[in-house]
C-alpha atoms as a PDB file:
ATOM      1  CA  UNK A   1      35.173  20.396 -14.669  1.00  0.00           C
ATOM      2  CA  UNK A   2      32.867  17.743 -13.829  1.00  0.00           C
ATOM      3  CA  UNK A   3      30.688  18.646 -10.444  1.00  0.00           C
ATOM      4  CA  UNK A   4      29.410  15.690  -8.655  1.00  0.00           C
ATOM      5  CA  UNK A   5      26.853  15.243  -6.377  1.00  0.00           C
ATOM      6  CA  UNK A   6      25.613  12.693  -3.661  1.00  0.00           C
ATOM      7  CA  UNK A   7      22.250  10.783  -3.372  1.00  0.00           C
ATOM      8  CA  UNK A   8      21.895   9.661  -0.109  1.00  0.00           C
ATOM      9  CA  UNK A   9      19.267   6.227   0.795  1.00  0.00           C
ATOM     10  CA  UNK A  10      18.942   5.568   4.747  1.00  0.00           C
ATOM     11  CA  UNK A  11      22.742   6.859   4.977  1.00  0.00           C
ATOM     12  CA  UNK A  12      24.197   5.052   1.830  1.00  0.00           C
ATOM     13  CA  UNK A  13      25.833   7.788  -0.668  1.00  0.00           C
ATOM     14  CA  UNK A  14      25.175   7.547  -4.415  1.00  0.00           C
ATOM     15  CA  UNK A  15      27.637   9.572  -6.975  1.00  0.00           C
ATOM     16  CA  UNK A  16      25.679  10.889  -9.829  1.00  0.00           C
ATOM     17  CA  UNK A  17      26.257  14.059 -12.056  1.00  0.00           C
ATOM     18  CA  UNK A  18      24.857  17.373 -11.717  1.00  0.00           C
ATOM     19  CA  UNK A  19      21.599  15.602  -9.654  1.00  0.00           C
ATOM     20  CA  UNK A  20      20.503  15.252  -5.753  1.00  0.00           C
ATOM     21  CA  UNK A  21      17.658  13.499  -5.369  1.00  0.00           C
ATOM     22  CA  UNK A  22      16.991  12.392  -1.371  1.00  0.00           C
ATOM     23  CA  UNK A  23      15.612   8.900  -1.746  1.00  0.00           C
ATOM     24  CA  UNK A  24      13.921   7.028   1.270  1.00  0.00           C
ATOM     25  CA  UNK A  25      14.281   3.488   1.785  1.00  0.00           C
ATOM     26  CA  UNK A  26      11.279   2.276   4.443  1.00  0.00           C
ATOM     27  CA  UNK A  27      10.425  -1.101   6.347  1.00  0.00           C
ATOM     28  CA  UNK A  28       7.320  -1.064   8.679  1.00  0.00           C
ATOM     29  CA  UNK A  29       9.089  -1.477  12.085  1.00  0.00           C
ATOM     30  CA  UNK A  30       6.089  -1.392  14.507  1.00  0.00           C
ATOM     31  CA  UNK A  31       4.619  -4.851  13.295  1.00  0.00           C
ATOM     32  CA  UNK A  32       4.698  -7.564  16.025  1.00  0.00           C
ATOM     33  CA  UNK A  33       1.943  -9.482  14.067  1.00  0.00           C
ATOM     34  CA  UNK A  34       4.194  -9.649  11.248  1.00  0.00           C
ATOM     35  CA  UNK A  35       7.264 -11.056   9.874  1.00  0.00           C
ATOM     36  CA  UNK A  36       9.288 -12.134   6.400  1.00  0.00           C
ATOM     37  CA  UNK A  37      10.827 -15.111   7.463  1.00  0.00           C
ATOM     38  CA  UNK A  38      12.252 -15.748   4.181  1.00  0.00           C
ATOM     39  CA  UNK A  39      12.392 -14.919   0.272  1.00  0.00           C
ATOM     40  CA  UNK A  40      13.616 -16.477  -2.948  1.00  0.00           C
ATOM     41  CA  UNK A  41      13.341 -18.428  -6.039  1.00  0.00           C
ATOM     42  CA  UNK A  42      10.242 -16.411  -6.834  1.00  0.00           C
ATOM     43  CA  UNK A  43       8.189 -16.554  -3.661  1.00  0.00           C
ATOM     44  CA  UNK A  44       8.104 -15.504   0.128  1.00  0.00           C
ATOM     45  CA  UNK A  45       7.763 -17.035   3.179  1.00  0.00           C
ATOM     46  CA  UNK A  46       5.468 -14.799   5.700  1.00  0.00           C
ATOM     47  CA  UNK A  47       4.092 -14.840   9.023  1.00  0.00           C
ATOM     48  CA  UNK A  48       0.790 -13.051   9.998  1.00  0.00           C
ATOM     49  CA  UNK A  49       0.385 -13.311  13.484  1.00  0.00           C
ATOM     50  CA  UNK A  50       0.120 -17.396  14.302  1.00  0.00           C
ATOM     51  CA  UNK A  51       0.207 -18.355  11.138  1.00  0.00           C
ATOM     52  CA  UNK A  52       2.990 -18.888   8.265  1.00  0.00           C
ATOM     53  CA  UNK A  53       1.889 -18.509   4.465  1.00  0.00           C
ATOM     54  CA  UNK A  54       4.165 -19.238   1.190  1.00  0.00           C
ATOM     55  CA  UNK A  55       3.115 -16.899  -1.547  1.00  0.00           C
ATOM     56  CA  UNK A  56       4.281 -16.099  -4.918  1.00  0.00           C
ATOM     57  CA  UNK A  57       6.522 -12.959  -5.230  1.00  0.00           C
ATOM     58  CA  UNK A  58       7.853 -12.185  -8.482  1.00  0.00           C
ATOM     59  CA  UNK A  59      11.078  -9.476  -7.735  1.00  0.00           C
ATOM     60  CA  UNK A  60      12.409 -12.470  -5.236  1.00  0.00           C
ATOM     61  CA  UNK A  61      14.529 -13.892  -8.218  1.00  0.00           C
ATOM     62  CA  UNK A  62      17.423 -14.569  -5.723  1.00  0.00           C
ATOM     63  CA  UNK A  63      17.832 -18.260  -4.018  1.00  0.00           C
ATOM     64  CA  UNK A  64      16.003 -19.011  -0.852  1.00  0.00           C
ATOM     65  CA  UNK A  65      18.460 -18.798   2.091  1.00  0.00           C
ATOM     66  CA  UNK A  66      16.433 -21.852   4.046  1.00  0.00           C
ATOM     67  CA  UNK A  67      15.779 -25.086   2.477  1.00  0.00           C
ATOM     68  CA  UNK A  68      12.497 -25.964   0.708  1.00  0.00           C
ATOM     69  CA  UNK A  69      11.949 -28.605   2.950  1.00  0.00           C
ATOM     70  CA  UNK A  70      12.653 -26.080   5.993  1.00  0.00           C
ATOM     71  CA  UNK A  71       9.960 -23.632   4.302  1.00  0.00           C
ATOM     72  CA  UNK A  72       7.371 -26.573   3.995  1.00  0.00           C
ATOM     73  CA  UNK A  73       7.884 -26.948   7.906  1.00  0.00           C
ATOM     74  CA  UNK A  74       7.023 -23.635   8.825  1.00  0.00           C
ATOM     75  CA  UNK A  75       4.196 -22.654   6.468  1.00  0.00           C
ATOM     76  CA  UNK A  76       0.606 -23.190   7.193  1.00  0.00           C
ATOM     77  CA  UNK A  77      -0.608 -22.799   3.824  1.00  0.00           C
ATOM     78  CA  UNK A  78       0.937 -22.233   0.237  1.00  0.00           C
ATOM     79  CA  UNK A  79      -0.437 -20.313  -2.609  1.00  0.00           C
ATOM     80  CA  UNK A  80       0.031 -21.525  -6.286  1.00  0.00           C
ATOM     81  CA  UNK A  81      -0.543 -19.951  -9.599  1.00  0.00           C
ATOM     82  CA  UNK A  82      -1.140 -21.806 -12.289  1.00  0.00           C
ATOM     83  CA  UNK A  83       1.115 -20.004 -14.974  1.00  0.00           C
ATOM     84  CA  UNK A  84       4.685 -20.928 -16.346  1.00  0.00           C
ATOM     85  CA  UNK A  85       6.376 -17.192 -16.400  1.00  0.00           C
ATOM     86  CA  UNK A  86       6.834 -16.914 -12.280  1.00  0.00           C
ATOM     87  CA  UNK A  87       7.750 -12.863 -12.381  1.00  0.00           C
ATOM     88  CA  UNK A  88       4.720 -11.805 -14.960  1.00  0.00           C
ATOM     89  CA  UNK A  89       1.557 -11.794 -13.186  1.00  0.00           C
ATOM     90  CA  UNK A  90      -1.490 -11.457 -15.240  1.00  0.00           C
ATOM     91  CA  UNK A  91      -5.306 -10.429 -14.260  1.00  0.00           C
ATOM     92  CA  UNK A  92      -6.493 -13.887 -15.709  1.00  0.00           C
ATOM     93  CA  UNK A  93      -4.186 -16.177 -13.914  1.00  0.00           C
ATOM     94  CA  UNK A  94      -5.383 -19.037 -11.864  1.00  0.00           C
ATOM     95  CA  UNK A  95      -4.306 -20.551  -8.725  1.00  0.00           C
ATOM     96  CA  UNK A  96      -5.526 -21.680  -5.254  1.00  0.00           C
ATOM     97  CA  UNK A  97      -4.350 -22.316  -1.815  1.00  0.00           C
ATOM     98  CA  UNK A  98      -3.025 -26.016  -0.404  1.00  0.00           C
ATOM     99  CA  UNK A  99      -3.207 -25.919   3.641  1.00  0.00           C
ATOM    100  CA  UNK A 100       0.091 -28.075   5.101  1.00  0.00           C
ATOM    101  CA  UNK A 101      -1.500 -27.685   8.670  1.00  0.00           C
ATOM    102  CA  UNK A 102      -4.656 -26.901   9.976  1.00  0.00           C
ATOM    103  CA  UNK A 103      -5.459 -23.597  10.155  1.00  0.00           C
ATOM    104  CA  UNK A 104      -8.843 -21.044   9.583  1.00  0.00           C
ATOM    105  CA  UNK A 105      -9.591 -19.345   6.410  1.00  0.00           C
ATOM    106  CA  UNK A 106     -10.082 -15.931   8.621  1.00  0.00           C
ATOM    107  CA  UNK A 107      -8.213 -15.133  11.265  1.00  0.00           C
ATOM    108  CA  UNK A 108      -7.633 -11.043  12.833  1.00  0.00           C
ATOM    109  CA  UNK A 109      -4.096  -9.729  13.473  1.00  0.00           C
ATOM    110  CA  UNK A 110      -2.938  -6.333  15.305  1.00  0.00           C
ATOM    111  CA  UNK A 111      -1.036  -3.372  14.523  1.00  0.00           C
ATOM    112  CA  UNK A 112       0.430  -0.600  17.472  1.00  0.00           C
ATOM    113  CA  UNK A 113       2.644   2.359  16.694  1.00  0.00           C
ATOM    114  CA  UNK A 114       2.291   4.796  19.176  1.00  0.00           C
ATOM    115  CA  UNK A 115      -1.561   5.531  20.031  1.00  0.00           C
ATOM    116  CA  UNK A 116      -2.968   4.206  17.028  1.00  0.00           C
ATOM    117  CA  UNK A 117      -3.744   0.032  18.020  1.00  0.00           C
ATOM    118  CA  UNK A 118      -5.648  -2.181  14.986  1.00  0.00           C
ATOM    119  CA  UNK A 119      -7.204  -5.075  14.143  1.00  0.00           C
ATOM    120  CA  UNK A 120      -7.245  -6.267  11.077  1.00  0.00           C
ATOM    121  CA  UNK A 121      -8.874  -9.333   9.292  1.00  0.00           C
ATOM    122  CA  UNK A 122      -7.178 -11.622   7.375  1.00  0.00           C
ATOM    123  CA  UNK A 123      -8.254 -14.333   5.029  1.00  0.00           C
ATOM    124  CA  UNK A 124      -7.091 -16.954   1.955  1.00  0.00           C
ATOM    125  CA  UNK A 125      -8.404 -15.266  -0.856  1.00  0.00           C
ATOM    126  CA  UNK A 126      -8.721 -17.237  -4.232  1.00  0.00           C
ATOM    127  CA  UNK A 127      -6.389 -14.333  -5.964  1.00  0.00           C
ATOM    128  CA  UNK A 128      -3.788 -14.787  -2.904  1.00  0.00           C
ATOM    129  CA  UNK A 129      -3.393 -11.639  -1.290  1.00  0.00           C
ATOM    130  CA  UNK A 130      -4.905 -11.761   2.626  1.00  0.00           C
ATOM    131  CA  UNK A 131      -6.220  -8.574   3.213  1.00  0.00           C
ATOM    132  CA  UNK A 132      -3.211  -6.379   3.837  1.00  0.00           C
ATOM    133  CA  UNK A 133      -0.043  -4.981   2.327  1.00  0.00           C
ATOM    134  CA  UNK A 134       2.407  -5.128   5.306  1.00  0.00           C
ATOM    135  CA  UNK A 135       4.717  -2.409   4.516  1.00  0.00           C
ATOM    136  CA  UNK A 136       1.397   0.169   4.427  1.00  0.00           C
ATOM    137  CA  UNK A 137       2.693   0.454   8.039  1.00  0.00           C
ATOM    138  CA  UNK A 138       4.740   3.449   7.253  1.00  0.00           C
ATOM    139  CA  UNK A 139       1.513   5.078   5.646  1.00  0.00           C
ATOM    140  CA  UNK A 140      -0.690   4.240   8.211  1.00  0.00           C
ATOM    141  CA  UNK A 141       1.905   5.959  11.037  1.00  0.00           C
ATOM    142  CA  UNK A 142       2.310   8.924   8.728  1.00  0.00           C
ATOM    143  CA  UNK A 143      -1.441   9.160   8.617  1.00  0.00           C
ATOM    144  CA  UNK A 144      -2.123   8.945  11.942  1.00  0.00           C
ATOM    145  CA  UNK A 145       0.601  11.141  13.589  1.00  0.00           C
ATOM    146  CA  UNK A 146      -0.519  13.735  10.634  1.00  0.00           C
ATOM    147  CA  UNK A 147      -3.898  13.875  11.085  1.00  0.00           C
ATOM    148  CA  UNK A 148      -3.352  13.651  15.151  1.00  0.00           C
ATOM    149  CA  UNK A 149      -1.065  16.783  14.745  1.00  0.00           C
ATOM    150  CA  UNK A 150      -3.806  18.945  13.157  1.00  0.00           C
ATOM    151  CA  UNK A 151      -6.123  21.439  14.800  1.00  0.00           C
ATOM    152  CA  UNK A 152      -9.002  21.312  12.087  1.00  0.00           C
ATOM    153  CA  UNK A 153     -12.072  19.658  13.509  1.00  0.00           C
ATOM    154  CA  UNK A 154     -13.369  16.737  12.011  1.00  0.00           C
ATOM    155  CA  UNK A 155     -10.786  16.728   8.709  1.00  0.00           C
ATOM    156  CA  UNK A 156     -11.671  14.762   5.556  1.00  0.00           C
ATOM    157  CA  UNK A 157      -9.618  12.344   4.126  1.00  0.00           C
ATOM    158  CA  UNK A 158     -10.206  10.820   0.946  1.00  0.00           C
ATOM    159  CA  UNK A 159      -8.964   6.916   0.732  1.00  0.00           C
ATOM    160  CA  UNK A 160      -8.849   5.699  -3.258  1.00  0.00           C
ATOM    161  CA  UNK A 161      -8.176   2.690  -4.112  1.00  0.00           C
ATOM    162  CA  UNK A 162      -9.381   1.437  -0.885  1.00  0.00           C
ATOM    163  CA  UNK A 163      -8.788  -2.264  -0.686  1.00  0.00           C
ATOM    164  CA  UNK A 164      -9.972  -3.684   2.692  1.00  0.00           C
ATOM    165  CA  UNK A 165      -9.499  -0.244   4.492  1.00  0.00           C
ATOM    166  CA  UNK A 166      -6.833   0.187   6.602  1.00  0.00           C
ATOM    167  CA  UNK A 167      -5.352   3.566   6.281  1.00  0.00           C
ATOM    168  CA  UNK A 168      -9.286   4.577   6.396  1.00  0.00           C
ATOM    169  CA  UNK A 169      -9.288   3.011   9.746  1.00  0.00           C
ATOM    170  CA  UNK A 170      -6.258   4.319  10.768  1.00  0.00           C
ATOM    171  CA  UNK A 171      -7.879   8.129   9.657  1.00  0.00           C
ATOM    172  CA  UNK A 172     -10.876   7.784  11.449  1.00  0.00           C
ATOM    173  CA  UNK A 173      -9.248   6.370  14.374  1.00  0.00           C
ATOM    174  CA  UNK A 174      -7.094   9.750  14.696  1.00  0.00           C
ATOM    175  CA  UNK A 175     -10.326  11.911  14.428  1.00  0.00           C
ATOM    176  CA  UNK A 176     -10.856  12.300  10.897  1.00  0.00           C
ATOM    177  CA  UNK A 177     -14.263  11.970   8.754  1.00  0.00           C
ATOM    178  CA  UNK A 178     -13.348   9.552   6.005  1.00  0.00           C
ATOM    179  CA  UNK A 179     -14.780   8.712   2.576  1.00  0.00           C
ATOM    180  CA  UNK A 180     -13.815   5.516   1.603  1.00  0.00           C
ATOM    181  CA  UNK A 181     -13.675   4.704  -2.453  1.00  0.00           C
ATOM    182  CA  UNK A 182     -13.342   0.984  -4.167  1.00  0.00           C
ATOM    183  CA  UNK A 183     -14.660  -0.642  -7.076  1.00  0.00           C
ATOM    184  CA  UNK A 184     -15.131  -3.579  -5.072  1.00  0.00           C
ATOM    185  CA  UNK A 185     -18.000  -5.310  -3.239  1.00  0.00           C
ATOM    186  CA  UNK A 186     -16.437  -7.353  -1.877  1.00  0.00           C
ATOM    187  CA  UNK A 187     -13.590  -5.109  -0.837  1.00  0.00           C
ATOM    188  CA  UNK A 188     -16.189  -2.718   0.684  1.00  0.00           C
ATOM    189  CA  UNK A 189     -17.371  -5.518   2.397  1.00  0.00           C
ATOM    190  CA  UNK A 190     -14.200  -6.284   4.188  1.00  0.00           C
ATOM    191  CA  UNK A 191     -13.809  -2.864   5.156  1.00  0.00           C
ATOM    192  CA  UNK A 192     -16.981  -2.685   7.170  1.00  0.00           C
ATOM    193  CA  UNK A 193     -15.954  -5.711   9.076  1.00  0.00           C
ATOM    194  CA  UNK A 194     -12.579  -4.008   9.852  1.00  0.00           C
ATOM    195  CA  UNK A 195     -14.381  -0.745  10.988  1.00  0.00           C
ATOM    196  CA  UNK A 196     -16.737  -3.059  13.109  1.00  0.00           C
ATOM    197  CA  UNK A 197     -13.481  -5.079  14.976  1.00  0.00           C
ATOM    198  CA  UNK A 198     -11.855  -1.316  15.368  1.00  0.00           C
ATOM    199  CA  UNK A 199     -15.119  -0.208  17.087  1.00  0.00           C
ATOM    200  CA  UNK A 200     -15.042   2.748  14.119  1.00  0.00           C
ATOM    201  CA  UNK A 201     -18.380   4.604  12.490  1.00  0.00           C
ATOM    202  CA  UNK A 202     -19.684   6.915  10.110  1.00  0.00           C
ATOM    203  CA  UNK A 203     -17.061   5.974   7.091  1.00  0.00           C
ATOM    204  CA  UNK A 204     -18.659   6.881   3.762  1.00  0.00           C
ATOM    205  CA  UNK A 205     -18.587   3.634   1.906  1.00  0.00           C
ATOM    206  CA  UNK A 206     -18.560   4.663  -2.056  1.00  0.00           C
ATOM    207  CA  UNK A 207     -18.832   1.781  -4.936  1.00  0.00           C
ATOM    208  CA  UNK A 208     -17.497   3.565  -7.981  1.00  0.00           C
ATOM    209  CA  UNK A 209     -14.567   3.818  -9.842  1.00  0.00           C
ATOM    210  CA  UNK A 210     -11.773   5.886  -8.533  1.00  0.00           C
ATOM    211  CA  UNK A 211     -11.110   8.734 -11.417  1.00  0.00           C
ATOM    212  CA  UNK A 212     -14.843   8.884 -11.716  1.00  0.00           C
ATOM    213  CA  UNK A 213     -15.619  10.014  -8.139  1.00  0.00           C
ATOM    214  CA  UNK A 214     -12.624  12.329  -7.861  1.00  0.00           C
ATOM    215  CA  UNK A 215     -13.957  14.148 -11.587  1.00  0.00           C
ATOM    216  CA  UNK A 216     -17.223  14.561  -9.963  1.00  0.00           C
ATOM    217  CA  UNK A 217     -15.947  15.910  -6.743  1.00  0.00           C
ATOM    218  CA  UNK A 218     -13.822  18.316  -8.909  1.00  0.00           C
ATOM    219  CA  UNK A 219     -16.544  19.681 -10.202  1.00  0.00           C
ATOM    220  CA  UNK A 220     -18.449  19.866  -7.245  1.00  0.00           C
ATOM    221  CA  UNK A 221     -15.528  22.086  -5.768  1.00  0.00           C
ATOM    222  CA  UNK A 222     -15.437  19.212  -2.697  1.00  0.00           C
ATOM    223  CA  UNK A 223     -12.088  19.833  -1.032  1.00  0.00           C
ATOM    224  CA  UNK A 224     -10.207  17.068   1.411  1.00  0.00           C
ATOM    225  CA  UNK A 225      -8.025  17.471   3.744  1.00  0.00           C
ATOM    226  CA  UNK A 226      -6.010  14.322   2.888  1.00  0.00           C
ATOM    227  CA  UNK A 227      -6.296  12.092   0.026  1.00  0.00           C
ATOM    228  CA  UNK A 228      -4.274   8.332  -0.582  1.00  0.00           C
ATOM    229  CA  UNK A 229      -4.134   6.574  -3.424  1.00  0.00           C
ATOM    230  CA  UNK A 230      -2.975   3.287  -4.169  1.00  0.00           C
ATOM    231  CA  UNK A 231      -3.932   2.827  -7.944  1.00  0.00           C
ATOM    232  CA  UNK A 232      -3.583  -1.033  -9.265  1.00  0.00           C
ATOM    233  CA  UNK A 233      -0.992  -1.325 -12.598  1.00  0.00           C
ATOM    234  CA  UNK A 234      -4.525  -2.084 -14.166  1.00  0.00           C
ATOM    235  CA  UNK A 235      -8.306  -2.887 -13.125  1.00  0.00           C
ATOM    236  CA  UNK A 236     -11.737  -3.183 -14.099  1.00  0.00           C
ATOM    237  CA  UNK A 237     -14.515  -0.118 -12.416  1.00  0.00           C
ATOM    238  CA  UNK A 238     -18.433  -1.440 -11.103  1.00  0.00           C
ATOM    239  CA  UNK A 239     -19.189  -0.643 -15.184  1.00  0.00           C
ATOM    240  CA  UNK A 240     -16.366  -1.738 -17.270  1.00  0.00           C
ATOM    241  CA  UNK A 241     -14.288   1.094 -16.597  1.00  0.00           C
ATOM    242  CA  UNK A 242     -10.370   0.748 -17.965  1.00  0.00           C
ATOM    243  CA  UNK A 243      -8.188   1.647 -15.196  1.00  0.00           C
ATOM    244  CA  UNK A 244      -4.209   1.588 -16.759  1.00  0.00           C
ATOM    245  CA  UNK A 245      -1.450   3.029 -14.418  1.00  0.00           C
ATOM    246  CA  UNK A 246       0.544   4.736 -17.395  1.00  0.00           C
ATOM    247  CA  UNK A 247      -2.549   6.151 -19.105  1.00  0.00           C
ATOM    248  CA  UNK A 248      -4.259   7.186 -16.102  1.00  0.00           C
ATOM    249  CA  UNK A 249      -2.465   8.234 -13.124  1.00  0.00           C
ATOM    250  CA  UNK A 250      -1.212  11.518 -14.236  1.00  0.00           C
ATOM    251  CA  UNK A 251      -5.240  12.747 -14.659  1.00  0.00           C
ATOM    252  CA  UNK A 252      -5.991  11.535 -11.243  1.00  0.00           C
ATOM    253  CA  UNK A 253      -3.276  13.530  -9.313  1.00  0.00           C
ATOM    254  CA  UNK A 254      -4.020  16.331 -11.586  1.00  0.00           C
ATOM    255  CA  UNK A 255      -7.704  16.101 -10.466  1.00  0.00           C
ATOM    256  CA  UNK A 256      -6.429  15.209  -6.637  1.00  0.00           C
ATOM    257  CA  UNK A 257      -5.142  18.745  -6.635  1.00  0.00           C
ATOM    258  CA  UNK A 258      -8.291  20.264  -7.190  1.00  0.00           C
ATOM    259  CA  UNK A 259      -9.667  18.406  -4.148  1.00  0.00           C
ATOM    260  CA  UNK A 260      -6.452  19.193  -1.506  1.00  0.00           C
ATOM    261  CA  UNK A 261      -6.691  21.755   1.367  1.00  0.00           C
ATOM    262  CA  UNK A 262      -4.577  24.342   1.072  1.00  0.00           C
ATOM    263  CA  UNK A 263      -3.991  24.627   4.781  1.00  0.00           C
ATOM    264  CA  UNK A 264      -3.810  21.056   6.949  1.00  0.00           C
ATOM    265  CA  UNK A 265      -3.353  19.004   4.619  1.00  0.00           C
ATOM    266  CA  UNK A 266      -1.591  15.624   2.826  1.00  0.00           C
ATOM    267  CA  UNK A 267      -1.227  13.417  -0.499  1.00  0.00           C
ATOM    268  CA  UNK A 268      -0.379   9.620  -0.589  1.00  0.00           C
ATOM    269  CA  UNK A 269       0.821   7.549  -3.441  1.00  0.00           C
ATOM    270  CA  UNK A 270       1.869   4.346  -3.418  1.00  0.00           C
ATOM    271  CA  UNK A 271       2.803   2.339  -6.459  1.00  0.00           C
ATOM    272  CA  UNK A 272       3.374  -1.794  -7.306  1.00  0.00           C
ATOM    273  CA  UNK A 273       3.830  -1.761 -11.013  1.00  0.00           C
ATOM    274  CA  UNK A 274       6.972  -3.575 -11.222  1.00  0.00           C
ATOM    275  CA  UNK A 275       9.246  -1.303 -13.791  1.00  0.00           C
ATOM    276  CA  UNK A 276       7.987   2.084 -12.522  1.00  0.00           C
ATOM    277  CA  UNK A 277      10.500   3.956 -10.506  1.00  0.00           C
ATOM    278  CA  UNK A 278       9.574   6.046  -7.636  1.00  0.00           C
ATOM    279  CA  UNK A 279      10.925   8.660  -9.510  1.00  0.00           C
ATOM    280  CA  UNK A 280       7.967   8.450 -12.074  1.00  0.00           C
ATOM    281  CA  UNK A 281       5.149   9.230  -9.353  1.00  0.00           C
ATOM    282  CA  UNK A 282       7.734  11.504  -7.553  1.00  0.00           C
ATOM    283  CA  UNK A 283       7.576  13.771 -11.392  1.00  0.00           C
ATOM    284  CA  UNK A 284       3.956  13.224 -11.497  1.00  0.00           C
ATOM    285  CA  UNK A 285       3.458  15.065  -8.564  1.00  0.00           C
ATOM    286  CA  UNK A 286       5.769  17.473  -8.461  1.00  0.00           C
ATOM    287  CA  UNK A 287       4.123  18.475 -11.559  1.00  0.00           C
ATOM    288  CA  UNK A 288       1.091  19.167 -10.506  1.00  0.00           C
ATOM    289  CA  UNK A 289       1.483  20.117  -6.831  1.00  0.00           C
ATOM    290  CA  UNK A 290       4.272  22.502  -7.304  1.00  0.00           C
ATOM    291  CA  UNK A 291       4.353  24.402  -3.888  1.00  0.00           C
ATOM    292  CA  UNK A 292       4.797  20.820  -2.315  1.00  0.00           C
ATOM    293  CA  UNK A 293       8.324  19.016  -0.881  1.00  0.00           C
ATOM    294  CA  UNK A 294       7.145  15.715  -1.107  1.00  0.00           C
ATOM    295  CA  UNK A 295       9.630  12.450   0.429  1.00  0.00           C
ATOM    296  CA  UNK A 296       9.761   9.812  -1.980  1.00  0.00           C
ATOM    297  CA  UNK A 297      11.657   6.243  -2.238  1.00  0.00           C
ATOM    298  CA  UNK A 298      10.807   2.423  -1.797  1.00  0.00           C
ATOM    299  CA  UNK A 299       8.908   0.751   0.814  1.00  0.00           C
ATOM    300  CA  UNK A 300      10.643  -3.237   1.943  1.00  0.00           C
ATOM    301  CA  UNK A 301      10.320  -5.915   4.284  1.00  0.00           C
ATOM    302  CA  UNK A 302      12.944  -6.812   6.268  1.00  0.00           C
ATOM    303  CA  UNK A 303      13.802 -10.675   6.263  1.00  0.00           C
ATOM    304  CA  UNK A 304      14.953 -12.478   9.275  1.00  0.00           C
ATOM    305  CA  UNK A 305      17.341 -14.032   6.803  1.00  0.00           C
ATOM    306  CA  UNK A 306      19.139 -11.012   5.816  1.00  0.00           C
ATOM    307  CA  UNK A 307      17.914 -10.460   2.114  1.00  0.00           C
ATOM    308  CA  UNK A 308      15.316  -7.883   1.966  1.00  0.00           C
ATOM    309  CA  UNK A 309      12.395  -7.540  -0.166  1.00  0.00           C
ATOM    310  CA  UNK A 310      11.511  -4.614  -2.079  1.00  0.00           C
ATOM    311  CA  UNK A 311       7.550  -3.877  -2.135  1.00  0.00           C
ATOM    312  CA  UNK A 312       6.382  -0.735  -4.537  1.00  0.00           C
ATOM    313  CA  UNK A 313       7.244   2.946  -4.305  1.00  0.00           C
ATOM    314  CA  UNK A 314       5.390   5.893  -2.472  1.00  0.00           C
ATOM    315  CA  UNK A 315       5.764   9.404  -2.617  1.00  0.00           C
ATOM    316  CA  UNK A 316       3.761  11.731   0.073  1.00  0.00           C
ATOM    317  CA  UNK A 317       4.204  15.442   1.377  1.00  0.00           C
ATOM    318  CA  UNK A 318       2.083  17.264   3.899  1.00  0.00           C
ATOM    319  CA  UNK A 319       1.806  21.099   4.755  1.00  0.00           C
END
């Protein structure tokens, strides 16, 4: 006899055999200051607060719903690489921005859910991201009704990966004493101007590479309260370092154990490499934090246009 079972994603059911994995499927509904107008044919049509931007995205290999000449309209600004393969993106590729109205290279946008309220700067970078991953959204509620909930004093949260820091503003908005880890100047840079708009203080800024720091805290027997990671499919640390997804990630959670609370606490991943299922960070984890009952599943944008956009995979737990 032949026992099935069901897999259920935001209350679609999946028959598969002798398996029940709960999936999430989640779109960051609290944004006001956001909005996928469109996507298709390779790229995306966005809006971030006044302004309308046309960027490349490589899993939108469906057609456009509006017309290119309706997309043209709308969007401020369009980013171009400079590569023939449109859904391969490479760490050496070129490209630039071309401005079809006027508009500023920096401009500040604002997120609410609940207490937490941001603001965020944006800005036309020359590798075409702005400053922000949209669907973080979910994270940064998750974070911030998590760390609310607690009774510890002054918890620590450890932010990897860091980027321009908004899940460390969203931590030390709720009360929480944040270090703050990227191998980026400029990246740390940004962050401090985000902590200065939110009115935020005392965030430990640290310049090294991510495995690096966490090793060292290992051994220091530093423990954190919470701890998110976003890890790159690949990167360069302040010295060379090699950072590869595949080769590296399952060290780093092992070593993020180490570091995690027993008692108050929570773990973060979010992945983009495009191929990697969410159930390959979901088995990383699992593996290493056994006691945990972690959520997994795929983060998207909704588009005004119907077609949604999927936009990397997370899996988190907290106890």
């Amino acid at each position: 006899m032949i026992i099935h079972s069901f897999l259920m994603i935001n209350d679609r059911y999946f028959v598969g055999l002798n398996v029940y994995t709960p999936m999430k499927l989640l779109h960051p509904s609290s944004w006001k200051d956001y909005e996928l107008i469109d996507a298709g044919d390779g790229e995306k049509l966005e809006r971030f607060g006044k302004y309308c931007l046309i960027r490349p995205e490589p899993q939108a290999i469906w057609r456009k719903t509006k017309s290119e000449n309706e997309w043209n309209k709308i969007a401020h600004a369009q980013f171009r690489r400079e590569q023939k393969d449109n859904f391969r993106f490479g760490d050496d590729v070129k490209g630039g921005w071309k401005k079809n109205q006027s508009m500023p290279d920096s401009w500040n946008v604002e997120y609410h859910h609940q207490k937490l309220s941001l603001t965020l700067r944006l800005a036309l970078t020359s590798f075409g991201h702005v400053g922000i991953f949209p669907e973080q959204g979910e994270n940064w509620n998750f974070i911030f009704e998590t760390v609310s909930s607690w009774k510890t004093k002054a918890p620590r949260i450890l932010n990897l990966f860091a980027y321009t820091g908004a899940a460390s503003m969203v931590a030390r908005q709720a009360g929480a004493e944040v270090t703050h880890v990227d191998a980026s100047r400029p990246g740390l840079n940004w962050a401090n101007q985000n902590m200065q708009l939110n009115h935020l203080d005392h965030i430990r800024w640290v310049y090294e590479d991510a495995l690096k720091f966490v090793k060292r805290e290992a051994k220091r027997g530093n423990k954190y309260n919470g701890i998110i990671m976003d890890p790159p499919p690949y990167g360069r640390g302040p010295e060379g370092e090699k950072w590869t997804l595949q080769e590296k990630l399952d060290e780093l959670v092992w070593l993020s154990h180490q570091l995690l609370e027993e008692k108050d606490h929570f773990f973060i991943l979010s992945m983009y490499a495009v191929g990697l299922s969410a159930t390959v960070g979901l088995n990383v984890v699992k593996s290493h934090f056994k006691d945990s009952q972690p959520e997994s599943g795929e983060f998207f944008l909704k588009s005004t246009q119907g077609l949604d956009l999927p936009m990397g995979t997370f899996v988190r737990f907290r106890g």
